[in-house]
Protein backbone atom coordinates (compact mmCIF):
# COMPACT_ATOMS: atom_id res chain seq x y z
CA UNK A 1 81.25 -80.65 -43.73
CA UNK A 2 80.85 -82.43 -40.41
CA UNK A 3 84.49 -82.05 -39.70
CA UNK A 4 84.45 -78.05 -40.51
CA UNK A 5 81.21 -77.92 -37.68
CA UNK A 6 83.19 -80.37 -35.21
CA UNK A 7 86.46 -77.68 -35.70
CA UNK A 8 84.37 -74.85 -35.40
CA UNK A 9 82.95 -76.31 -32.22
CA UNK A 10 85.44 -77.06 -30.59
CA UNK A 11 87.46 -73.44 -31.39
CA UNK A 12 84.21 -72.19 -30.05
CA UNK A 13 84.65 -74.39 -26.61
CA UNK A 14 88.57 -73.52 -26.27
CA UNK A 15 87.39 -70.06 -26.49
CA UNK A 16 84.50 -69.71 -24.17
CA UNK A 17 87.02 -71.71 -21.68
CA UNK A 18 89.71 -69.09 -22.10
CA UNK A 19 87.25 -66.53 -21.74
CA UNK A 20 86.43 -68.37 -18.28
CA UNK A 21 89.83 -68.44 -17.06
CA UNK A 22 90.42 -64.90 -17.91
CA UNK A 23 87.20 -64.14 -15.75
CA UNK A 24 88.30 -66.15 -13.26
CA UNK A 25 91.68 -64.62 -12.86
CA UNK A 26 90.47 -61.36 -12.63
CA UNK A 27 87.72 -62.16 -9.87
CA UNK A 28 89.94 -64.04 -8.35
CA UNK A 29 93.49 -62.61 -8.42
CA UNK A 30 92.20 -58.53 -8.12
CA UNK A 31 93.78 -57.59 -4.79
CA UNK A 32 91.61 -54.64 -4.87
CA UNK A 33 88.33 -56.69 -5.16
CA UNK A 34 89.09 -58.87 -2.48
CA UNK A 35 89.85 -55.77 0.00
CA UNK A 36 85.95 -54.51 -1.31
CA UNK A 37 84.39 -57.92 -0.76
CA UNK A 38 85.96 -57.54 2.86
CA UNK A 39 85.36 -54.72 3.55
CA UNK A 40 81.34 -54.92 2.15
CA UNK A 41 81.24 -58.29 4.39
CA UNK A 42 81.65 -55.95 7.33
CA UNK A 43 79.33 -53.72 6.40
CA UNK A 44 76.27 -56.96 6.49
CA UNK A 45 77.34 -58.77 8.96
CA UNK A 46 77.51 -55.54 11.34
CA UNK A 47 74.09 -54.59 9.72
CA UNK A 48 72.74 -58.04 10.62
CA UNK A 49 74.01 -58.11 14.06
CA UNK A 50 72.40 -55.04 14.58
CA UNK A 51 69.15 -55.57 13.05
CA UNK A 52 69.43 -58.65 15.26
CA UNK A 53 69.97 -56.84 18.21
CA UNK A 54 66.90 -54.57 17.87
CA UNK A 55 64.96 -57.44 17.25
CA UNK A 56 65.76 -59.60 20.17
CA UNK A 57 65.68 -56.62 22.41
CA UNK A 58 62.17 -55.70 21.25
CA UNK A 59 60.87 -59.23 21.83
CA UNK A 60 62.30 -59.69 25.29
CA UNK A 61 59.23 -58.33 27.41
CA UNK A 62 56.88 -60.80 25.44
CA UNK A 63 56.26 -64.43 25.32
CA UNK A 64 57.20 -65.63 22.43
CA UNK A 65 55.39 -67.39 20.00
CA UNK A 66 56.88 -69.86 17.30
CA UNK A 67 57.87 -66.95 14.64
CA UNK A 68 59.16 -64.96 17.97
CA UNK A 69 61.11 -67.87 19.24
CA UNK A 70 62.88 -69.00 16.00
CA UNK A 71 63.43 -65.08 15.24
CA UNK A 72 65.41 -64.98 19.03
CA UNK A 73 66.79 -68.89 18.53
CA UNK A 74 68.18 -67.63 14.93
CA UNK A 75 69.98 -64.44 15.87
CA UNK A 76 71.20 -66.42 19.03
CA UNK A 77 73.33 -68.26 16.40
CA UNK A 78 73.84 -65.52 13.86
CA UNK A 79 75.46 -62.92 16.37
CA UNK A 80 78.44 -64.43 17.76
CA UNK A 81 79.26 -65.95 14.44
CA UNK A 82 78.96 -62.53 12.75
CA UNK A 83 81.05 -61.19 15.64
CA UNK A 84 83.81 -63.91 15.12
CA UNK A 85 83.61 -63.14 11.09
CA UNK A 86 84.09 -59.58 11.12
CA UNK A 87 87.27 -60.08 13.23
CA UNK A 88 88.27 -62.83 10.99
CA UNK A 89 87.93 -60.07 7.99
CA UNK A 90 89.94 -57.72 9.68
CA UNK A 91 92.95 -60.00 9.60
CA UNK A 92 91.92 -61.09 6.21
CA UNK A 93 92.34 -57.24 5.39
CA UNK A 94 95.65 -57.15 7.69
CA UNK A 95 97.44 -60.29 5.66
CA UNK A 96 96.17 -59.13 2.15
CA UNK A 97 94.59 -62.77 1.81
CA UNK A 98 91.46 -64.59 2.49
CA UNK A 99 91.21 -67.94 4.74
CA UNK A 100 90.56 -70.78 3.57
CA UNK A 101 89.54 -72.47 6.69
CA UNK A 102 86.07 -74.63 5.91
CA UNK A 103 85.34 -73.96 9.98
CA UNK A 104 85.14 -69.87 8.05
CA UNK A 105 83.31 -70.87 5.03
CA UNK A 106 80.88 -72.91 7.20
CA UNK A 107 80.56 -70.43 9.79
CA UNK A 108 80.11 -67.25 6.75
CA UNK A 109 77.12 -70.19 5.10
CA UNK A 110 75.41 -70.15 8.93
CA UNK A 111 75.43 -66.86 10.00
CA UNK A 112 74.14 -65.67 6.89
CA UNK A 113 71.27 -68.45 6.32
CA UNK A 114 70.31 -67.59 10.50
CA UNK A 115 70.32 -63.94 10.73
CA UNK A 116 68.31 -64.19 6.99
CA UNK A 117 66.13 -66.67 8.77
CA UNK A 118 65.84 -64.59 12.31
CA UNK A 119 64.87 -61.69 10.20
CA UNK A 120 62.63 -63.01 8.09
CA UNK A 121 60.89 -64.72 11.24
CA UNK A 122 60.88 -61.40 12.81
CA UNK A 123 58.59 -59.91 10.13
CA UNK A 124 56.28 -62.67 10.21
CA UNK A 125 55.99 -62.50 13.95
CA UNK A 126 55.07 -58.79 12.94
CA UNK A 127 52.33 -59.70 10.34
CA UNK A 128 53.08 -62.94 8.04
CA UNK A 129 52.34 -60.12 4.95
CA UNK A 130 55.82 -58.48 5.97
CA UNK A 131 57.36 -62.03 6.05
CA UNK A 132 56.16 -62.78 2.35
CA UNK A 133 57.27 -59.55 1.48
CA UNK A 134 60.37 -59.59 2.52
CA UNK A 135 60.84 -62.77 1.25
CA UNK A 136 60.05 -61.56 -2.38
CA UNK A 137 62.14 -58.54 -1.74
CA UNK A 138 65.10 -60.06 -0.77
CA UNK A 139 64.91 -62.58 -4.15
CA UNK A 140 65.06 -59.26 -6.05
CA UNK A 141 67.18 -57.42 -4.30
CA UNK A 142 70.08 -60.42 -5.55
CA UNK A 143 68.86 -60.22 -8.53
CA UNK A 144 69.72 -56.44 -8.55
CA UNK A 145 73.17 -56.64 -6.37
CA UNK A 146 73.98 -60.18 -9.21
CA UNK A 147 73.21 -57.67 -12.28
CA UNK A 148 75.02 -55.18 -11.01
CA UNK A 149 78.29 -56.95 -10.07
CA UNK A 150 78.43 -58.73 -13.44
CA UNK A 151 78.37 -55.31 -15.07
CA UNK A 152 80.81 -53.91 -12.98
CA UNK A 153 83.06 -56.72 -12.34
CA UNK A 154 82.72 -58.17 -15.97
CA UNK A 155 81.72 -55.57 -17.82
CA UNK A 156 84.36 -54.02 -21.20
CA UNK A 157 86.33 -51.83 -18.49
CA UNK A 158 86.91 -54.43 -15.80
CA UNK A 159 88.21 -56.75 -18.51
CA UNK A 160 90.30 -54.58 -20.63
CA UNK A 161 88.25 -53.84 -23.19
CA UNK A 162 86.95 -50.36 -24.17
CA UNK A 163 83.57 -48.75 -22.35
CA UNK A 164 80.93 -48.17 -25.19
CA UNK A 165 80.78 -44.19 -25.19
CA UNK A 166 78.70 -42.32 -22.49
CA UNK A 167 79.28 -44.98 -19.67
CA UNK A 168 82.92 -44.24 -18.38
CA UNK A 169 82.54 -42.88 -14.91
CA UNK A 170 85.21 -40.34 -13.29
CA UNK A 171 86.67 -39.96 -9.75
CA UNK A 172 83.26 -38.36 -8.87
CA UNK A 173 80.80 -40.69 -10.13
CA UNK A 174 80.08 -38.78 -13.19
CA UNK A 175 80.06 -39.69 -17.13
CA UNK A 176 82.51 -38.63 -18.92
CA UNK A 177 81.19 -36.26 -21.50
CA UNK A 178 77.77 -35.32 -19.74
């Protein structure tokens, strides 16, 4: 009996880490993917360095208090790196591939955790409410854009498998059958 369970177990382990692989593969080796996730990364790190923009340029006039300073000290970082990441993208998107330089996985880790951090300061500087807030937000907010992907991205369709009736979308964003 113990031997049947121990079997069974470990068919159940070589399956889930097929499973992973095939997951991996796919999020991994989907040339089409990658050219979304590039082009989406240009889409927030132009957002940020605009957001950033408007706040530093509305603070200027002002002394600046400790949420003002770290706001203007954080987007002082995040901009130029955002600048240098979007044209690192765009040859990402011209050579089909992504870099593996860990200077470009550092710099992606910093410019994201500033301009979060000069934004977030920003609010707070505005009324430490809006800071909390936004802090709250922004956890759901992943949680949304994390559901989301894993439906899309490993959902039936995206794996090969068959959509359940009703949720097959067409060229113009409609269900099938509705």
């Amino acid at each position: 009996m113990n031997e049947d369970a121990a079997n069974e177990a470990e068919a159940r382990e070589k399956a889930a880490a097929q499973e992973a692989e095939r997951i991996k593969r796919h999020l991994t080796q989907d040339p089409e993917l990658g050219e979304e996730w590039l082009r989406q990364d240009n889409v927030i790190y132009g957002g940020l360095m605009a957001i950033g923009i408007v706040f530093v340029q509305a603070l200027l006039p002002y002394s600046l208090n400790a949420s003002a300073m770290t706001c203007v000290l954080a987007f002082a970082v995040a901009i130029p790196l955002l600048a240098a990441l979007i044209m690192v993208n765009r040859q990402e998107q011209f050579r089909h591939r992504r870099s593996s330089s860990r200077t470009v996985v550092g710099a992606r880790a910093i410019a994201q955790g500033t301009a979060f951090l000069g934004l977030v300061a920003g609010f707070w500087h505005l009324n430490w409410i809006a800071g909390v807030v936004l802090l709250g937000s922004s956890l759901v907010a992943l949680g949304v854009h994390s559901a989301g992907l894993t439906v899309l991205e490993l959902g039936p369709s995206a794996l090969g498998q068959q959509d359940p009736p009703g949720t097959h979308f067409d060229e113009d964003g409609d269900a099938d059958g509705s």
